[in-house]
C-alpha atoms as a PDB file:
ATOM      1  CA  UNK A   1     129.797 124.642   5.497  1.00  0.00           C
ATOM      2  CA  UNK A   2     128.453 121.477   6.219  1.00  0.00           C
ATOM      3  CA  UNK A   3     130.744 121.052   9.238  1.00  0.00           C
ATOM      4  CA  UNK A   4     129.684 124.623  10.674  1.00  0.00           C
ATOM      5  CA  UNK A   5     125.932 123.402  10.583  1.00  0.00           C
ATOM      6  CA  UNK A   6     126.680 120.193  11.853  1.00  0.00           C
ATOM      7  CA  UNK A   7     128.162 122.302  15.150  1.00  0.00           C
ATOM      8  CA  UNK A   8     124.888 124.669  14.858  1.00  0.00           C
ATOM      9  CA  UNK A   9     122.577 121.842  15.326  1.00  0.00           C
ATOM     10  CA  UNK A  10     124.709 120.097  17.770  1.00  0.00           C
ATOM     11  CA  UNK A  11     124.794 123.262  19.893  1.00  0.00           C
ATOM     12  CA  UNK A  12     121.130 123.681  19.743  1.00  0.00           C
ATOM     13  CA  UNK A  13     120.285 120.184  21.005  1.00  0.00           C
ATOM     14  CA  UNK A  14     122.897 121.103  23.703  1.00  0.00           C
ATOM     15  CA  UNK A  15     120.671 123.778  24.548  1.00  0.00           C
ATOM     16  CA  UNK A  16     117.399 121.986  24.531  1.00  0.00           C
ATOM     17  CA  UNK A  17     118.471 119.054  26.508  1.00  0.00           C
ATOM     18  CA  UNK A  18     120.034 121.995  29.746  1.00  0.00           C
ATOM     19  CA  UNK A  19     116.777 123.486  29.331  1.00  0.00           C
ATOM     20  CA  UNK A  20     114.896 120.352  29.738  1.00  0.00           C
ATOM     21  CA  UNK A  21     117.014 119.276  32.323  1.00  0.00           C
ATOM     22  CA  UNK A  22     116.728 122.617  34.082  1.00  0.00           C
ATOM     23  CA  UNK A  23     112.998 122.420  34.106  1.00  0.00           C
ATOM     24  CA  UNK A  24     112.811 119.506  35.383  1.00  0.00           C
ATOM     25  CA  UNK A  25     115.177 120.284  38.055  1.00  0.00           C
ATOM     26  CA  UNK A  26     112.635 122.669  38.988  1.00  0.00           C
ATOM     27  CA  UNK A  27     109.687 120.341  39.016  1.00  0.00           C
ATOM     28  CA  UNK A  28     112.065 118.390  41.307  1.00  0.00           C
ATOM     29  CA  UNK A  29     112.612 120.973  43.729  1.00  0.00           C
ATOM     30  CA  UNK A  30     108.914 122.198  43.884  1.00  0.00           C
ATOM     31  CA  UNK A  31     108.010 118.967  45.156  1.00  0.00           C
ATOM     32  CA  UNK A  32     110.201 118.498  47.747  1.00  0.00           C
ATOM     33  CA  UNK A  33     109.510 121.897  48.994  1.00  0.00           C
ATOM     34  CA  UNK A  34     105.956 120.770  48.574  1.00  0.00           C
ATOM     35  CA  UNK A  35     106.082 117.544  50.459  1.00  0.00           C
ATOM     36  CA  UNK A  36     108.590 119.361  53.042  1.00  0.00           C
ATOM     37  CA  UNK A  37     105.509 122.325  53.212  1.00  0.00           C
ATOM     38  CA  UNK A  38     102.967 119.330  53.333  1.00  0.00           C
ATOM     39  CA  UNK A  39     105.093 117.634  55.852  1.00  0.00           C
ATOM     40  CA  UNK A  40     105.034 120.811  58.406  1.00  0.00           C
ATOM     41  CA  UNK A  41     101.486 120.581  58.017  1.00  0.00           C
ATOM     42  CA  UNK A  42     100.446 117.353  59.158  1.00  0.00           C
ATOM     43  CA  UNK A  43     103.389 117.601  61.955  1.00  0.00           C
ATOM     44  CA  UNK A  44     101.662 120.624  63.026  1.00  0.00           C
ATOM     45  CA  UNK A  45      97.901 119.112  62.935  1.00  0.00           C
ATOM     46  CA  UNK A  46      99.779 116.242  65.151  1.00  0.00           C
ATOM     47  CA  UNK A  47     100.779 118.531  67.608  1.00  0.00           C
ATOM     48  CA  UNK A  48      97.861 120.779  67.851  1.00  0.00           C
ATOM     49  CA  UNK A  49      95.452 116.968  68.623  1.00  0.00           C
ATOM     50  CA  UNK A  50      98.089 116.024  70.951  1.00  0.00           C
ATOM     51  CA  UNK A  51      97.632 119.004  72.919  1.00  0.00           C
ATOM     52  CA  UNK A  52      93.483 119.158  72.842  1.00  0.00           C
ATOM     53  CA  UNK A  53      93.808 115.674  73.701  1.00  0.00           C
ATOM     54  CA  UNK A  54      95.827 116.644  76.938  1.00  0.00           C
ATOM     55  CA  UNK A  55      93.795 119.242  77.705  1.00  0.00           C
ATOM     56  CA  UNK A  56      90.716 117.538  76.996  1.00  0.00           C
ATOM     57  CA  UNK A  57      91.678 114.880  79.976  1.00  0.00           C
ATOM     58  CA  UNK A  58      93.340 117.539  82.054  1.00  0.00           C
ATOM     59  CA  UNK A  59      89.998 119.104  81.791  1.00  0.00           C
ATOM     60  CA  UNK A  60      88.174 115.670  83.056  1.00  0.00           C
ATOM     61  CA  UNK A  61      90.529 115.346  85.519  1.00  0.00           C
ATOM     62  CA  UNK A  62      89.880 118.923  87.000  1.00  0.00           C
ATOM     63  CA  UNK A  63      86.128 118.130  86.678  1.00  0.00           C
ATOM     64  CA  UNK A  64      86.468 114.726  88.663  1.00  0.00           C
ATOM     65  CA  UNK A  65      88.381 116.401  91.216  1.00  0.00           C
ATOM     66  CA  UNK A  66      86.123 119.206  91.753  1.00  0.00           C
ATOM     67  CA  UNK A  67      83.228 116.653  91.895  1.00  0.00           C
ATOM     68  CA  UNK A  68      85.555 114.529  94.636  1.00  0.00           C
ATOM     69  CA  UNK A  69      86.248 117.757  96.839  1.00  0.00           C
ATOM     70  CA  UNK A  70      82.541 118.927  96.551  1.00  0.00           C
ATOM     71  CA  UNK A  71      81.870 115.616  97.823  1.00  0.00           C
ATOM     72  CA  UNK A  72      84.461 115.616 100.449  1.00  0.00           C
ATOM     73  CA  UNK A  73      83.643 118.788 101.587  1.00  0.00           C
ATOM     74  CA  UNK A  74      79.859 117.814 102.091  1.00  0.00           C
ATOM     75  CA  UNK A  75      81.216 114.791 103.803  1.00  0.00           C
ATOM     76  CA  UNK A  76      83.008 117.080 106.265  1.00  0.00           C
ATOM     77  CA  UNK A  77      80.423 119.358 106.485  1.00  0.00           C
ATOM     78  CA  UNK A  78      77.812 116.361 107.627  1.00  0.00           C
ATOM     79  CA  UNK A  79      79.761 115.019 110.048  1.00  0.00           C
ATOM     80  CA  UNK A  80      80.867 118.432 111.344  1.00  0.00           C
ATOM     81  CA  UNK A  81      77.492 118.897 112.334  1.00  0.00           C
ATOM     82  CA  UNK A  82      77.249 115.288 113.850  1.00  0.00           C
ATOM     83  CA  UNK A  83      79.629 116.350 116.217  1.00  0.00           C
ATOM     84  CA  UNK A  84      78.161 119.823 116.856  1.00  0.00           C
ATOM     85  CA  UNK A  85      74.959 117.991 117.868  1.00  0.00           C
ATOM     86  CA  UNK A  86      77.058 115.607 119.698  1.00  0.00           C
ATOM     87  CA  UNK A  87      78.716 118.330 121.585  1.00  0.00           C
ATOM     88  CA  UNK A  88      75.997 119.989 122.028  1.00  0.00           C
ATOM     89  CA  UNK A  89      73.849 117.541 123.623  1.00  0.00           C
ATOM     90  CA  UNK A  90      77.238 116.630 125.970  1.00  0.00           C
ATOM     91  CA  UNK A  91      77.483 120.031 127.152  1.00  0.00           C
ATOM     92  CA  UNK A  92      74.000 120.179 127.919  1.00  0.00           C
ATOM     93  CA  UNK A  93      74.430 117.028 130.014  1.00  0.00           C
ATOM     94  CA  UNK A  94      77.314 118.058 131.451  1.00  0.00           C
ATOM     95  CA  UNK A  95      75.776 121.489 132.222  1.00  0.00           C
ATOM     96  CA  UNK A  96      73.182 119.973 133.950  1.00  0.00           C
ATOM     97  CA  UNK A  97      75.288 117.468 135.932  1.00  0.00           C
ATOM     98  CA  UNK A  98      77.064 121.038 136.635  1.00  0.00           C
ATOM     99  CA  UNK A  99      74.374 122.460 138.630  1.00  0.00           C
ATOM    100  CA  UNK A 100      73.469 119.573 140.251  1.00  0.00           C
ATOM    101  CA  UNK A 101      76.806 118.806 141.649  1.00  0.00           C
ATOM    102  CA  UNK A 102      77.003 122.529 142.223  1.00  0.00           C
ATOM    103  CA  UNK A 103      80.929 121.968 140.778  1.00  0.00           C
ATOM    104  CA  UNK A 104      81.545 125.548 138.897  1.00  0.00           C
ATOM    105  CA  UNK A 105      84.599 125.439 140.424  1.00  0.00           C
ATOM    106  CA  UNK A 106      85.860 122.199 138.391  1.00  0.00           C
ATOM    107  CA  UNK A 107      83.886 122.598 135.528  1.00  0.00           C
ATOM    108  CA  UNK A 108      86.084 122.383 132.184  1.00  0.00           C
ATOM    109  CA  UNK A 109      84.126 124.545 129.562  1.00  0.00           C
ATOM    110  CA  UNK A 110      85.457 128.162 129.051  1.00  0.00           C
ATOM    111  CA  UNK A 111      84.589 130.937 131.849  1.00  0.00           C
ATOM    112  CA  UNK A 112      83.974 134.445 130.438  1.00  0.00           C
ATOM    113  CA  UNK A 113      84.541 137.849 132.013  1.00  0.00           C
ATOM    114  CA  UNK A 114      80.860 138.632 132.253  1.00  0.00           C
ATOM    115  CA  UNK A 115      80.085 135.425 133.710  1.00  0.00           C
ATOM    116  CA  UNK A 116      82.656 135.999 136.378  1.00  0.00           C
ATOM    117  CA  UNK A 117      81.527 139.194 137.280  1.00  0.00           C
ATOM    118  CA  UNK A 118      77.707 138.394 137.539  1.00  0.00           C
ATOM    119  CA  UNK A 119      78.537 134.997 139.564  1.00  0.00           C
ATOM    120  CA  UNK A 120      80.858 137.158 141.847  1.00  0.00           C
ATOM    121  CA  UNK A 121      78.724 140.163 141.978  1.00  0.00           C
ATOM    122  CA  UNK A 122      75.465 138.262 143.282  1.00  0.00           C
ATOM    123  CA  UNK A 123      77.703 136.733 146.365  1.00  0.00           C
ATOM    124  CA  UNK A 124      78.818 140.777 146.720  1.00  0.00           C
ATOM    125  CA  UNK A 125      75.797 142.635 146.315  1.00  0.00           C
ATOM    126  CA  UNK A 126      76.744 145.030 149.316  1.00  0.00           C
ATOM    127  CA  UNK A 127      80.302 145.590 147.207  1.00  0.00           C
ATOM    128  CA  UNK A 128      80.322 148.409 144.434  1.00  0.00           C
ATOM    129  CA  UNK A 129      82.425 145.060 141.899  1.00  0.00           C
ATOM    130  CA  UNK A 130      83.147 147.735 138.581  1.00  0.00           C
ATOM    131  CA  UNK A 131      85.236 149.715 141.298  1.00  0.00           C
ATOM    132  CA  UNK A 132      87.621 147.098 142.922  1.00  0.00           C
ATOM    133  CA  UNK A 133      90.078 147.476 139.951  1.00  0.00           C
ATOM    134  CA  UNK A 134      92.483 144.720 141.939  1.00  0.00           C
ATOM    135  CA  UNK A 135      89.620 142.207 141.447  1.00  0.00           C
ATOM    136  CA  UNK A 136      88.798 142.911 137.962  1.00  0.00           C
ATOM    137  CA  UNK A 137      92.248 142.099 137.063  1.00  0.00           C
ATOM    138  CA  UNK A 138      92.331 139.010 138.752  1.00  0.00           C
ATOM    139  CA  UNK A 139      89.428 138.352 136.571  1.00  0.00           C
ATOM    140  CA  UNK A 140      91.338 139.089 133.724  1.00  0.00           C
ATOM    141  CA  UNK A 141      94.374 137.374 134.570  1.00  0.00           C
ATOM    142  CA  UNK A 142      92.308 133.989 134.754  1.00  0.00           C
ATOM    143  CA  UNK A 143      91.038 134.776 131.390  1.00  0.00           C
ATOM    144  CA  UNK A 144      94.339 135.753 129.476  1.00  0.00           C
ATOM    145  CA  UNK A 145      95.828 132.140 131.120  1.00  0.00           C
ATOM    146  CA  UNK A 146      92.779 130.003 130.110  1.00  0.00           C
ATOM    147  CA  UNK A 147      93.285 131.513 126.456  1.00  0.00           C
ATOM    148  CA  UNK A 148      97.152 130.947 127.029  1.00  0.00           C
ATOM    149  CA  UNK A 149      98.111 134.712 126.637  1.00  0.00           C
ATOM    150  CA  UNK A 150     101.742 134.498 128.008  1.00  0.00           C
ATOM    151  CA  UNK A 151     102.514 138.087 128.684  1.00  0.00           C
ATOM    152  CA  UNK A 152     100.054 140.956 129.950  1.00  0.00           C
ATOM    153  CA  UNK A 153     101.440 143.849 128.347  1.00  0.00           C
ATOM    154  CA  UNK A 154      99.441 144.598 125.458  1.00  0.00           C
ATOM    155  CA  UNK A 155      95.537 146.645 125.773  1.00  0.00           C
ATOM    156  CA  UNK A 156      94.017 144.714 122.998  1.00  0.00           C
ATOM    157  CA  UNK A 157      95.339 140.795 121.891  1.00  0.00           C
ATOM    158  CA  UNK A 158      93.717 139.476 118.404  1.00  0.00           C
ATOM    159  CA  UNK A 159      94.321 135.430 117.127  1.00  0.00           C
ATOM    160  CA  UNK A 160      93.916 134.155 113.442  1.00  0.00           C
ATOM    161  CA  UNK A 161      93.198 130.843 112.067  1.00  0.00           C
ATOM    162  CA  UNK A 162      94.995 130.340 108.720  1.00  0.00           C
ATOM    163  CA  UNK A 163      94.304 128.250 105.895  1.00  0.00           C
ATOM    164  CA  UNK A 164      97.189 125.587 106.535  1.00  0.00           C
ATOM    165  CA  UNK A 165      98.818 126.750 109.858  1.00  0.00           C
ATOM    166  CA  UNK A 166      95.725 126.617 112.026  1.00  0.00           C
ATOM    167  CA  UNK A 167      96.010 129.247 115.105  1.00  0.00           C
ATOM    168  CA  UNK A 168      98.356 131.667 114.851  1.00  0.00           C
ATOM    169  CA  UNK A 169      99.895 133.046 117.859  1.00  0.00           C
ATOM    170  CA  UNK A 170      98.650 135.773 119.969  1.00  0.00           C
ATOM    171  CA  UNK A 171      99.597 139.287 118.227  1.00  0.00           C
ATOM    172  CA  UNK A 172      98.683 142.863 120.363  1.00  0.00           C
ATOM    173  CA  UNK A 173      98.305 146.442 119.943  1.00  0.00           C
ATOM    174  CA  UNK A 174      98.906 146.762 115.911  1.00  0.00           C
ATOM    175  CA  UNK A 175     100.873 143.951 115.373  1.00  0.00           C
ATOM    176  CA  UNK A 176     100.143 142.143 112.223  1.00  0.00           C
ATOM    177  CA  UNK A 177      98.059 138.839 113.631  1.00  0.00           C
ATOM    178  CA  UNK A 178      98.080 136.294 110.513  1.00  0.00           C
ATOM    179  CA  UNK A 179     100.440 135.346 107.330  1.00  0.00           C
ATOM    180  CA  UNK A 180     100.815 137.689 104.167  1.00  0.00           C
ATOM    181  CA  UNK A 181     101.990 137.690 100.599  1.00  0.00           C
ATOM    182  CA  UNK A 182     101.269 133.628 100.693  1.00  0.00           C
ATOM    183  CA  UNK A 183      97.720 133.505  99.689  1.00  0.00           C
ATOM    184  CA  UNK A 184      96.340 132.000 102.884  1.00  0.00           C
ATOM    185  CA  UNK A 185      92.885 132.500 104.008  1.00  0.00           C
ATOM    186  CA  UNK A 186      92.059 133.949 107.302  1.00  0.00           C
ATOM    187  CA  UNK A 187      89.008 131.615 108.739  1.00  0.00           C
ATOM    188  CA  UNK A 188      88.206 132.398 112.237  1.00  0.00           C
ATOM    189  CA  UNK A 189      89.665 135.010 115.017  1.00  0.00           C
ATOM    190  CA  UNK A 190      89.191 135.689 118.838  1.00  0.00           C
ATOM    191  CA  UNK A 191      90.010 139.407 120.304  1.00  0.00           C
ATOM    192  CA  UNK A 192      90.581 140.061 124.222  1.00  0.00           C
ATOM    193  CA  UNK A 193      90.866 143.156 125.499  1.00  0.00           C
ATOM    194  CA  UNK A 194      93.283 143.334 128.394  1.00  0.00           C
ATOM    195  CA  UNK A 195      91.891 146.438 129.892  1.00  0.00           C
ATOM    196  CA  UNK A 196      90.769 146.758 134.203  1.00  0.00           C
ATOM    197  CA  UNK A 197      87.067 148.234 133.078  1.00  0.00           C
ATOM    198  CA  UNK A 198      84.774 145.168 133.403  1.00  0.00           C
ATOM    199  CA  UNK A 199      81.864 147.855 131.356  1.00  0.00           C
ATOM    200  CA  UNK A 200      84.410 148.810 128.559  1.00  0.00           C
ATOM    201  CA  UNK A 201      85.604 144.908 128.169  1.00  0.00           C
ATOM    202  CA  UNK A 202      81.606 143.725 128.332  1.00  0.00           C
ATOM    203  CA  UNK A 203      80.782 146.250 125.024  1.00  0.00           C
ATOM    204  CA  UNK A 204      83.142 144.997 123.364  1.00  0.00           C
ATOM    205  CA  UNK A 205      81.498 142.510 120.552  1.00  0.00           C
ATOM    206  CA  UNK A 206      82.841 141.842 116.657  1.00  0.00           C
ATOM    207  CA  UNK A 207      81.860 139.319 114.286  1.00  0.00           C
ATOM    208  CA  UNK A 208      82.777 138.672 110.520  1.00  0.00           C
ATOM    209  CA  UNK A 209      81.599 137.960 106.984  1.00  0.00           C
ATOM    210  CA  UNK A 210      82.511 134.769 105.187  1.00  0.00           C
ATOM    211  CA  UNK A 211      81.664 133.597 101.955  1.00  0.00           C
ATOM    212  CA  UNK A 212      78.663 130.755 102.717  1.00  0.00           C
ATOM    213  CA  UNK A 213      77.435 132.012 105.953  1.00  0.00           C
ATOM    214  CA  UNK A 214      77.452 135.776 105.449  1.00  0.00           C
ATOM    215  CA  UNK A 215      77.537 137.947 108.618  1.00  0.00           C
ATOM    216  CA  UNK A 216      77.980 135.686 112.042  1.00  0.00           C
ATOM    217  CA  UNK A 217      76.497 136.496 114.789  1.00  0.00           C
ATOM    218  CA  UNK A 218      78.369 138.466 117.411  1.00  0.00           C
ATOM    219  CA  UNK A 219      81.034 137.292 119.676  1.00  0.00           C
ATOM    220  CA  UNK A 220      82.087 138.453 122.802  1.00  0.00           C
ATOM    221  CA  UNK A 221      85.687 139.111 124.460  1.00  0.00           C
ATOM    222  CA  UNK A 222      87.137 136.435 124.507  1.00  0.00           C
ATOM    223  CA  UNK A 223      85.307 134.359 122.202  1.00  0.00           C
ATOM    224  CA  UNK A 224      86.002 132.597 119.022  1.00  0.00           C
ATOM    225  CA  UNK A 225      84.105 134.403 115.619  1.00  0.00           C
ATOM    226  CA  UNK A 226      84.369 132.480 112.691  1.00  0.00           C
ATOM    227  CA  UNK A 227      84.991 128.684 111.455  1.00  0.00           C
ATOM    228  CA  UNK A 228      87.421 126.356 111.638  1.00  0.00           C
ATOM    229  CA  UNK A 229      87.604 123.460 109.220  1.00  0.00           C
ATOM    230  CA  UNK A 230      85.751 124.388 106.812  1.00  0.00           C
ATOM    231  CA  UNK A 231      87.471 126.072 104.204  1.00  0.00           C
ATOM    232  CA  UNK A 232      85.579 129.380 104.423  1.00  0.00           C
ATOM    233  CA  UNK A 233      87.340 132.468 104.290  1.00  0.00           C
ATOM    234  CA  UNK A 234      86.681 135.963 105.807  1.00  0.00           C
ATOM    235  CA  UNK A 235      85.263 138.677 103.607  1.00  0.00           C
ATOM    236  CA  UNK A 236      84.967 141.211 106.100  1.00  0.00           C
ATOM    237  CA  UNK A 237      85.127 142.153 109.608  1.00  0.00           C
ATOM    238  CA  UNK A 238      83.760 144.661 112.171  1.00  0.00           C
ATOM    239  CA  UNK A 239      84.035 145.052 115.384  1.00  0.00           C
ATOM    240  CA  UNK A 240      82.398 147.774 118.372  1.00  0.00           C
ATOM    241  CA  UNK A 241      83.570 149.174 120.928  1.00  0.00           C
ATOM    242  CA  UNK A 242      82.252 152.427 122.172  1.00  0.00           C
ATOM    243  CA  UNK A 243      85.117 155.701 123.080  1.00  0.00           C
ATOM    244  CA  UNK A 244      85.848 156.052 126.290  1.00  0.00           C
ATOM    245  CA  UNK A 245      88.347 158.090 128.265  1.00  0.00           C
ATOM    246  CA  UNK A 246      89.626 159.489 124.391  1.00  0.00           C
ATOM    247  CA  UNK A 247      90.524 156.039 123.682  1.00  0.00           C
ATOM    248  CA  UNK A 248      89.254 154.451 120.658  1.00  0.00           C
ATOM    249  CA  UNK A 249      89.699 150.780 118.679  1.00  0.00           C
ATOM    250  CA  UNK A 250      90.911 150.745 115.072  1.00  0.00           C
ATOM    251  CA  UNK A 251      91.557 148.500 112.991  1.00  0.00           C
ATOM    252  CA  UNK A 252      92.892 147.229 109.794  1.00  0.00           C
ATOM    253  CA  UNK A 253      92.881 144.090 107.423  1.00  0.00           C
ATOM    254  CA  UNK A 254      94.825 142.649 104.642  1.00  0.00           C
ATOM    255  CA  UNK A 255      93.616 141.949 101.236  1.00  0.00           C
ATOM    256  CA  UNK A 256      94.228 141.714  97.588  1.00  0.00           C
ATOM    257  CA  UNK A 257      97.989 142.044  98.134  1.00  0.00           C
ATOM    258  CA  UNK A 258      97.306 145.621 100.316  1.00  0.00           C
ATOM    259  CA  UNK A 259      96.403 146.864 104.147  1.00  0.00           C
ATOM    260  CA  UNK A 260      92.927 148.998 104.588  1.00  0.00           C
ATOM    261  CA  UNK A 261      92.946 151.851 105.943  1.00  0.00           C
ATOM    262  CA  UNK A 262      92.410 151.574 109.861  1.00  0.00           C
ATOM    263  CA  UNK A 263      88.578 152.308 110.482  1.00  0.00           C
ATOM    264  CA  UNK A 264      86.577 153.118 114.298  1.00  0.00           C
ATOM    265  CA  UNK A 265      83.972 151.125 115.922  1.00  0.00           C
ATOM    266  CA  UNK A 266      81.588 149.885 113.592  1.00  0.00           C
ATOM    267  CA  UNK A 267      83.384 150.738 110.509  1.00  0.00           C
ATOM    268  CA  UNK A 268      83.931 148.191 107.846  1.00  0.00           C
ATOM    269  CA  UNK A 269      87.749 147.926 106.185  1.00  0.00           C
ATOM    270  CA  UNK A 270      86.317 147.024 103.291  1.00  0.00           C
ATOM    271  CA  UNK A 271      83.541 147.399 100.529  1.00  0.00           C
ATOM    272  CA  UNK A 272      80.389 145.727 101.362  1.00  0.00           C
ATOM    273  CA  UNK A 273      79.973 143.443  98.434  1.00  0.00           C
ATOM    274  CA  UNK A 274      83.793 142.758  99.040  1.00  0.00           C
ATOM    275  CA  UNK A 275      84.647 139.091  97.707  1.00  0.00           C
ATOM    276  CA  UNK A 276      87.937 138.908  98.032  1.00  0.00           C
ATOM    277  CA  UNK A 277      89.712 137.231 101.175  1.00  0.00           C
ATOM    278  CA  UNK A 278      91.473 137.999 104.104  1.00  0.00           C
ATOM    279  CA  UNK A 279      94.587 137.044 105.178  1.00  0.00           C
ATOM    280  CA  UNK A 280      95.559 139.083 108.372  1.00  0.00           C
ATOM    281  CA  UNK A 281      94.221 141.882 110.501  1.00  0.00           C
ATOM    282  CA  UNK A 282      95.796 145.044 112.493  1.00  0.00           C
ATOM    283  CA  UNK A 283      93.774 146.129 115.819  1.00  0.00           C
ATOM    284  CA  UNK A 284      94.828 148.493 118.292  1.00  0.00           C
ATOM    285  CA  UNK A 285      93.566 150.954 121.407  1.00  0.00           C
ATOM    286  CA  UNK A 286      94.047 154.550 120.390  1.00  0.00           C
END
């Protein structure tokens, strides 16, 4: 008997001690999994300051370099107009040294159809000019070389002045004139038509919306419409040129990743409060 209960209380403390070993093998594992769980935590705070840090001084650096370009840009701007004064007051000198010399002939600054015709016509005023269709494209032919047009077999010629390229190359009758599908904006253009009707080439005016500036004012054939150098791109364009003989212009533009539809004489290709770039244009005779 005594021997049984001696193995009855031995077993018993057998159990107690597995139990209190057990338990505290749990209390052991709960805290590791706590400090692991704790551990996750503050690794995870860690990360999440790291990265507002970064962004916080990617955020100043933006902000510095948007006050630097702002600054730049007025910089430009400034002496932009310097030099448009500059010019400005050269031509006029020049101009005047022009007529005094009575040099036309030798004169560097650009000669336009219109001006042509009106110098030619008063030395002709017996001659009906708008009929001799041989002289009128002679007139044109000087024209299309001073704006270094190498072929003459297009009606209409359109040139673009990309964000990053500068001038594009001549493009004619529907051809695409510009870059697409890389995000470049279209800053300035110049349209000539090639056509032997001095009254049809002289109505022919356009001009173009850009985003500090609004509308310009209108340019001729021939003639430059736009800026250059100044980072501002086209919103919107329009050009007129009256129907004649069943013919009549059309054109199209490129923006937001997708080509207008082609629009008449005096038609915008887009909205009015359009704010969204250019990046090429389609014109052609009809």
């Amino acid at each position: 008997m005594l021997e049984s209960l001696n193995i009855d209380n031995f077993l018993s403390d057998n159990d107690e001690i597995n139990n209190n070993i057990s338990e505290e093998m749990k209390i052991s594992k709960n805290k590791i999994k706590t400090k692991k769980y704790f551990k996750k935590i503050i690794l995870f705070l860690i990360l999440v300051i790291i990265l507002l840090i970064v962004i916080f001084f990617l955020g100043i650096k933006y902000f510095i370099n948007q006050i630097n370009d702002l600054k730049s840009q007025e910089i430009h701007n400034i002496s932009i107009k310097s030099n448009n004064k500059i010019n400005n007051n050269t031509n006029n000198n020049n101009k005047t040294i022009i007529q005094e010399k009575n040099e036309n002939q030798n004169s560097q600054t650009e000669i336009k159809l219109e001006d042509i015709y009106i110098n030619n016509n008063n030395k002709n005023n017996n001659n009906n000019i708008t009929e001799d269709k041989t002289f009128i494209q002679e007139l044109i032919d000087i024209n299309r070389k001073k704006l270094e047009i190498k072929d003459n077999k297009g009606l209409i010629y359109y040139k673009v002045h990309m964000q990053g390229n500068g001038w594009i190359e001549w493009a004619k009758d529907g051809d695409i004139g510009g870059i697409i599908n890389y995000n470049k904006r279209l800053e300035c253009l110049n349209i000539f038509l090639n056509i032997d009707d001095l009254f049809w080439i002289n109505q022919l005016k356009y001009r173009v919306e850009t985003e500090h500036y609004g509308w310009t004012k209108w340019s001729k054939n021939g003639e430059k419409c736009g800026t250059t150098g100044e980072w501002e791109p086209i919103f919107n364009l329009q050009i007129i040129l009256p129907e004649k003989n069943k013919k009549n212009i059309k054109y199209s533009v490129y923006s937001n990743n997708k080509w207008s539809k082609f629009v008449g004489s005096g038609e915008l290709p887009l909205d009015e409060d359009n704010t969204i770039k250019i990046e090429a244009i389609k014109i052609k005779i009809e």
